[in-house]
Protein backbone atom coordinates (compact mmCIF):
# COMPACT_ATOMS: atom_id res chain seq x y z
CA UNK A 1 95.02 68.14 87.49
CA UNK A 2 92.82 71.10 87.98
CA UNK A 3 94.38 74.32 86.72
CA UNK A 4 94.92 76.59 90.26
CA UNK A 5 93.64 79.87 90.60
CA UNK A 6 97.10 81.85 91.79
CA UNK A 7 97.68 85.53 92.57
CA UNK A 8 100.70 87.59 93.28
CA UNK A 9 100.69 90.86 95.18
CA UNK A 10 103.36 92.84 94.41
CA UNK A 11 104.17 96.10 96.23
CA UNK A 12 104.81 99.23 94.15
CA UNK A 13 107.19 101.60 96.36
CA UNK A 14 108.94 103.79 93.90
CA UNK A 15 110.42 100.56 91.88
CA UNK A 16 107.81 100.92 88.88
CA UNK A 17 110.45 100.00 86.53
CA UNK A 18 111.31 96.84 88.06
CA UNK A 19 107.75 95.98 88.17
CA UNK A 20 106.90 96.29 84.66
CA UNK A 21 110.48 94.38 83.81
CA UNK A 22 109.01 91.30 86.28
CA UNK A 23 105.79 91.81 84.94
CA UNK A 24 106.52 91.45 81.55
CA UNK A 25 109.51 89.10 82.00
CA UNK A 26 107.98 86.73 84.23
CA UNK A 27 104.89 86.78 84.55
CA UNK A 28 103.73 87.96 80.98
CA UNK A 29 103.42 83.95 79.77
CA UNK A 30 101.10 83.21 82.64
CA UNK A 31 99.07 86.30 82.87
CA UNK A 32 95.33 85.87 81.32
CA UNK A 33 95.26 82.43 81.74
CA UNK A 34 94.89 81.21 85.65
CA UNK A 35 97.26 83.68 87.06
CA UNK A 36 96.53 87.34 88.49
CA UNK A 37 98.47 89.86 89.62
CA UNK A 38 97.67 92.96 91.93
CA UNK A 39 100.04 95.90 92.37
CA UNK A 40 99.84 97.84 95.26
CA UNK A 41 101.12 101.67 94.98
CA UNK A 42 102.56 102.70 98.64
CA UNK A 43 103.24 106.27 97.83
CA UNK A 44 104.59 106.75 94.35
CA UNK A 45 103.09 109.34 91.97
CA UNK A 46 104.75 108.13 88.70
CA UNK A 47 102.41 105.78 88.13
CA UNK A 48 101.76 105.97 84.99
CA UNK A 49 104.08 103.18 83.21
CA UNK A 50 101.74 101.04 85.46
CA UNK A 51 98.90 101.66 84.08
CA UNK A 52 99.68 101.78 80.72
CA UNK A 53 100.89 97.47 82.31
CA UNK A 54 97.10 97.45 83.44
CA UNK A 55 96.06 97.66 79.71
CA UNK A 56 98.45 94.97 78.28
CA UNK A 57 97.11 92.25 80.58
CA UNK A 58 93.56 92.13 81.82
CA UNK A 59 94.29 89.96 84.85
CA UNK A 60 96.83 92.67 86.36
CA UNK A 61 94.74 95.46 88.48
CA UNK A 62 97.06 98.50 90.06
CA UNK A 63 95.29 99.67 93.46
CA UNK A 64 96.38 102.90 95.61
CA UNK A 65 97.26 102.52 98.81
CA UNK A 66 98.00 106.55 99.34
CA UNK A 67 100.39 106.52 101.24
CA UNK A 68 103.42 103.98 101.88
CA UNK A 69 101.80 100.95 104.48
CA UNK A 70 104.54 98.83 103.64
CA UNK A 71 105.31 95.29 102.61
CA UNK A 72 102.63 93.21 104.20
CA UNK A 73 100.60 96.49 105.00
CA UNK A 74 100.42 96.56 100.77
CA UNK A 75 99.93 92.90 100.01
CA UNK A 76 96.80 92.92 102.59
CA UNK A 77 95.46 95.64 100.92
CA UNK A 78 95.48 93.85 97.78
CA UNK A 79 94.17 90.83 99.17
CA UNK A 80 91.14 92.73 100.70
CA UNK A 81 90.55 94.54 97.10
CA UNK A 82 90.84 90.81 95.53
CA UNK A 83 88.50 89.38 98.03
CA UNK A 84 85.67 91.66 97.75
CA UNK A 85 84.71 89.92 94.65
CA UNK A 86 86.60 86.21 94.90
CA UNK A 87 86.95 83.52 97.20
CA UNK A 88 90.63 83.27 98.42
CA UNK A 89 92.80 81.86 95.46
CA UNK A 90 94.42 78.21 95.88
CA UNK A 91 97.62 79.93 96.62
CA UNK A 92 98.90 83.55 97.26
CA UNK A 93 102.20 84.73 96.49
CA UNK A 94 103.64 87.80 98.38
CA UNK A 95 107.27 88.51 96.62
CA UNK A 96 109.90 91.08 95.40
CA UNK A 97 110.29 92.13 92.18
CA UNK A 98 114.07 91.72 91.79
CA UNK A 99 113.80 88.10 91.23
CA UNK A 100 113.54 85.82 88.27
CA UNK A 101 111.91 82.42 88.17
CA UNK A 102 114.88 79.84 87.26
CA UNK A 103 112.61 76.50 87.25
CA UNK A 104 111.46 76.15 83.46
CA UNK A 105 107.88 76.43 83.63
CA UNK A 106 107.75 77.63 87.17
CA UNK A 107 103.86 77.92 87.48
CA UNK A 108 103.00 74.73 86.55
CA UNK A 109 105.71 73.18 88.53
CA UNK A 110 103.73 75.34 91.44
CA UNK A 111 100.58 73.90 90.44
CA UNK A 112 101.79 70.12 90.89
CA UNK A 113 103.38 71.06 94.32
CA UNK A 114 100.08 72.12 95.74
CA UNK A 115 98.20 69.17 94.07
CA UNK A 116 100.51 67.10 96.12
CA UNK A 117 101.76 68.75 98.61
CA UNK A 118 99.60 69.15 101.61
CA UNK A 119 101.33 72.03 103.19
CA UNK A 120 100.40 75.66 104.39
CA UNK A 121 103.18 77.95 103.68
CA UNK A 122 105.87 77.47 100.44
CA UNK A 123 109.14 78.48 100.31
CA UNK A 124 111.47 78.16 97.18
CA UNK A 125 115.15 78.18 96.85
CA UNK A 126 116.19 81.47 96.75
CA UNK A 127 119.73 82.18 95.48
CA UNK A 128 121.19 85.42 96.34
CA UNK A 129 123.17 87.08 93.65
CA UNK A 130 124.66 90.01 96.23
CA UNK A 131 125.40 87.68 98.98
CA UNK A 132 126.10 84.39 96.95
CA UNK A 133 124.15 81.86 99.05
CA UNK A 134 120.85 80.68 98.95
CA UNK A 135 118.38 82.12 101.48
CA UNK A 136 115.71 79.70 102.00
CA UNK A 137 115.67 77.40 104.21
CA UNK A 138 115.25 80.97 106.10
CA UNK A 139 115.42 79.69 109.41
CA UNK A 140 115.52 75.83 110.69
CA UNK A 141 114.38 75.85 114.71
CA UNK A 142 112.30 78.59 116.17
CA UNK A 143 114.61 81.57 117.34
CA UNK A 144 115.25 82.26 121.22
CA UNK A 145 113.84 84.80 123.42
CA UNK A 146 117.01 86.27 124.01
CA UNK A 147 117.98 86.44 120.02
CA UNK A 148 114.38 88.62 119.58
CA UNK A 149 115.57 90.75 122.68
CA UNK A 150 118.62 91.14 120.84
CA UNK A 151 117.46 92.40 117.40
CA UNK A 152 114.73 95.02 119.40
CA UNK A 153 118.01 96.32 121.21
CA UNK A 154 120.26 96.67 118.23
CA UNK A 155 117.86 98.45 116.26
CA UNK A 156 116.76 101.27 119.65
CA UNK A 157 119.53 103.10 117.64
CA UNK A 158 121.09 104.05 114.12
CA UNK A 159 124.57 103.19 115.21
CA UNK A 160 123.86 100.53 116.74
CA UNK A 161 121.97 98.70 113.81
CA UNK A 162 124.43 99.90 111.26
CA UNK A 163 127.24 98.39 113.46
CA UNK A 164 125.14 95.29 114.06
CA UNK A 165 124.55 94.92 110.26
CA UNK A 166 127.83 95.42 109.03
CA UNK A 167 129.47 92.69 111.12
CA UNK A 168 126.17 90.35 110.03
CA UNK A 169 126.92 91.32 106.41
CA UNK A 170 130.78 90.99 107.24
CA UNK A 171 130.21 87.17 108.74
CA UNK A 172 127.87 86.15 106.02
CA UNK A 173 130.05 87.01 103.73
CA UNK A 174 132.98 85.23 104.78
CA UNK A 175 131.18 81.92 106.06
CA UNK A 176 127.96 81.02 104.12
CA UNK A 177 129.42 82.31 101.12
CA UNK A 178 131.31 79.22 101.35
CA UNK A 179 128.99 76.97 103.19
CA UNK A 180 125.92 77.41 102.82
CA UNK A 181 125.12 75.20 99.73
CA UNK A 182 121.44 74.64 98.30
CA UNK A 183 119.59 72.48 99.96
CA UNK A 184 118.52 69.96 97.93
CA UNK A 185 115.91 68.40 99.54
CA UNK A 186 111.90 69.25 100.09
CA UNK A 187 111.80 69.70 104.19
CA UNK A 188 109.48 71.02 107.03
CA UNK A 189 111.00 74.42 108.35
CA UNK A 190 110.46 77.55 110.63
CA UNK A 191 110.28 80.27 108.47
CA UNK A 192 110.76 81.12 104.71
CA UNK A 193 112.42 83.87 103.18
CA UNK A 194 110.05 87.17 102.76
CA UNK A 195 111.26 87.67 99.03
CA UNK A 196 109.19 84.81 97.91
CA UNK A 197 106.19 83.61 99.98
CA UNK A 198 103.43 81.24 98.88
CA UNK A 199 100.82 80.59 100.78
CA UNK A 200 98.20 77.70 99.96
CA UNK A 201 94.40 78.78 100.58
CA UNK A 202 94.36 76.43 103.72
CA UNK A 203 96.46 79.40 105.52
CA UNK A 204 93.64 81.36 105.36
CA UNK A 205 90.99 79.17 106.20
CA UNK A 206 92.74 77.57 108.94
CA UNK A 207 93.16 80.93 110.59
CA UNK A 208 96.13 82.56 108.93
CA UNK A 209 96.50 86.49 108.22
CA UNK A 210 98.60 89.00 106.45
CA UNK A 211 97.49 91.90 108.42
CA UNK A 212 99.12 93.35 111.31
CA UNK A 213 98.62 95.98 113.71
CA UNK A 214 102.13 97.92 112.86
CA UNK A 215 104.02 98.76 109.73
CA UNK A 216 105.84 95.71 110.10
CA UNK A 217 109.20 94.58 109.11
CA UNK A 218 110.36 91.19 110.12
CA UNK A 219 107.24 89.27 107.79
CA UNK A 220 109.39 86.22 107.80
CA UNK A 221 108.78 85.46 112.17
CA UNK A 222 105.18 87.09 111.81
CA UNK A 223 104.55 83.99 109.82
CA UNK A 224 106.48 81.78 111.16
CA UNK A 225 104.64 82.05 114.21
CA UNK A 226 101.04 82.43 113.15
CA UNK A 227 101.88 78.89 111.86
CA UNK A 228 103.33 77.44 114.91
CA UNK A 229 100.32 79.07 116.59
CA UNK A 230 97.86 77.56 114.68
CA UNK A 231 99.91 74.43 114.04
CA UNK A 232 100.22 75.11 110.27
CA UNK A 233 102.47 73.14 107.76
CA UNK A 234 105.49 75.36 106.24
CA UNK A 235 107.43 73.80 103.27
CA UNK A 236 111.28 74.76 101.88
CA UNK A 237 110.95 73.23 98.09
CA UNK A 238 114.28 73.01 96.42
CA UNK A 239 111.84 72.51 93.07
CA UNK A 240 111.23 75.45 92.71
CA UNK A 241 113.91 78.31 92.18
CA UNK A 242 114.42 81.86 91.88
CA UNK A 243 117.25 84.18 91.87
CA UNK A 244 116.96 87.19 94.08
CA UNK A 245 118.28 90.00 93.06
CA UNK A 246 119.02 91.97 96.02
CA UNK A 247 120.20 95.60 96.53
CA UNK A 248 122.98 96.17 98.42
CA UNK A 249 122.24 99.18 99.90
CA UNK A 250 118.20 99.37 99.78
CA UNK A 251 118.22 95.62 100.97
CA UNK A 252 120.29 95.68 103.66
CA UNK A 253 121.02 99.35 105.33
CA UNK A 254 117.99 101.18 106.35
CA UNK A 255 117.09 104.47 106.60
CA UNK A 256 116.54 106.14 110.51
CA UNK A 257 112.74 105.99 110.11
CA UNK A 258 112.89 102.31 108.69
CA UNK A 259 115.52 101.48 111.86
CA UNK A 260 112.69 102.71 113.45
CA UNK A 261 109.98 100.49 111.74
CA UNK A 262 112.38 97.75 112.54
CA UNK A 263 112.49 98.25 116.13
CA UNK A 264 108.81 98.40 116.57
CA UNK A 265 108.11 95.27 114.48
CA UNK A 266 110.40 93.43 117.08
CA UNK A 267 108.57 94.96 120.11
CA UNK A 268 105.26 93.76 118.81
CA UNK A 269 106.87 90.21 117.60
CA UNK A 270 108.44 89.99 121.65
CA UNK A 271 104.93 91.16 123.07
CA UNK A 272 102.70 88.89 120.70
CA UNK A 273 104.51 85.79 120.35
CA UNK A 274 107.45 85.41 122.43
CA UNK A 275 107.70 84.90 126.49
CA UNK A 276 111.13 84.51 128.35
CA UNK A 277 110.09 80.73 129.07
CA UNK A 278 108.63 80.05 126.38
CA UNK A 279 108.60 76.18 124.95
């Protein structure tokens, strides 16, 4: 098997710490061999733990955005910095930094998958330590019309997407806490968890992109249906396992401007992709 050129993105928004404790915990084995890395500042100006990172591995760059252009809106700038002197790598991986890779030998376990696995998009399982239940496979069947109408109209307001989210968080809680078991086989899906997304080099030569015209929250169906449009191949690989660790209050309630984001990510997602009779 040839060795696979992989890259991560990872997006720098006042989390340096966590960074440099993924970078060093996780990746630190696999760095200056095959794998790169890219971090993407959106914002922060105490930088400077990350570069002194820059220095310990010479296949990690750090890149400034300026200003914050958020999740995607910093992985596409480090794809475009990447790409000005590279061909696209056989897979890129846009992911947190609160996770930890539980699969002994994860990377090379990621190689074989995409030596056999002729798929576009790859999803791990992805085991929630807040919520206790694993959040990949993200989404089985496309969603509705009427479920995107919903999620632009709960987030037009504050109140209304803190109410929405706390009886979400409130029924998640109660039922796929004890439920929602892994999945233990490798099968087709929708859409994959945004913590941890791989996505083979065919996504990109087939047609696939990362950038978008708004500061976009909702990654997860922006992919999902760039794939269905283009009739691309997305894989949930029970393989391959991390545990997220997810914030409570960062990952889940959201600030007025990012309600904001929120609701303007699922006007663009309703105007772009989704028609009331749609097939």
């Amino acid at each position: 098997m040839n060795k696979k050129r992989i890259l991560f993105l990872l997006i720098n928004y006042f989390n340096e710490k966590e960074i440099v404790e993924f970078v060093t915990s996780q990746l630190g084995n696999y760095l200056n061999t095959q794998v790169q890395a890219i971090i993407v500042n959106n914002g922060s100006r105490q930088i400077e733990v990350l570069r002194e990172l820059t220095i310990r591995y010479s296949n990690l760059k750090l890149i400034d955005a300026d200003t914050n252009v958020g999740y995607f809106g910093g992985a596409y700038v480090g794809l475009t910095f990447y790409l000005k002197n590279n061909n696209y790598p056989d897979a890129t991986i846009i992911c947190n930094t609160d996770i930890s890779f539980q699969t002994p030998h994860f990377i090379t376990v990621l190689e074989n998958l995409l030596e056999n696995n002729q798929c576009d998009i790859l999803g791990p399982d992805i085991y929630s330590s807040f919520l206790k239940y694993h959040q990949n496979p993200y989404i089985l069947k496309r969603i509705s019309y009427k479920r995107i109408r919903l999620y632009k109209f709960v987030t037009s307001t504050v109140f209304f997407y803190l109410l929405f989210t706390l009886l979400h968080l409130l029924k998640t809680k109660i039922t796929k806490s004890n439920s929602q078991q892994k999945v233990n086989q490798s099968m087709q899906t929708y859409a994959i968890h945004g913590s941890f997304m791989v996505f083979n080099k065919s996504y990109f030569t087939k047609g696939g992109t990362i950038n978008t015209p708004v500061f976009l929250f909702g990654e997860e169906l922006f992919v999902a249906e760039t794939a269905r449009k283009l009739g691309l191949k997305t894989i949930y690989e029970p393989s391959l396992v991390v545990t997220h660790f997810q914030n409570a209050t960062t990952g889940t309630f959201k600030s007025a401007a990012s309600v904001r984001c929120l609701h303007e990510s699922y006007s663009y997602l309703l105007k772009t992709f989704f028609t009331q009779n749609y097939k």
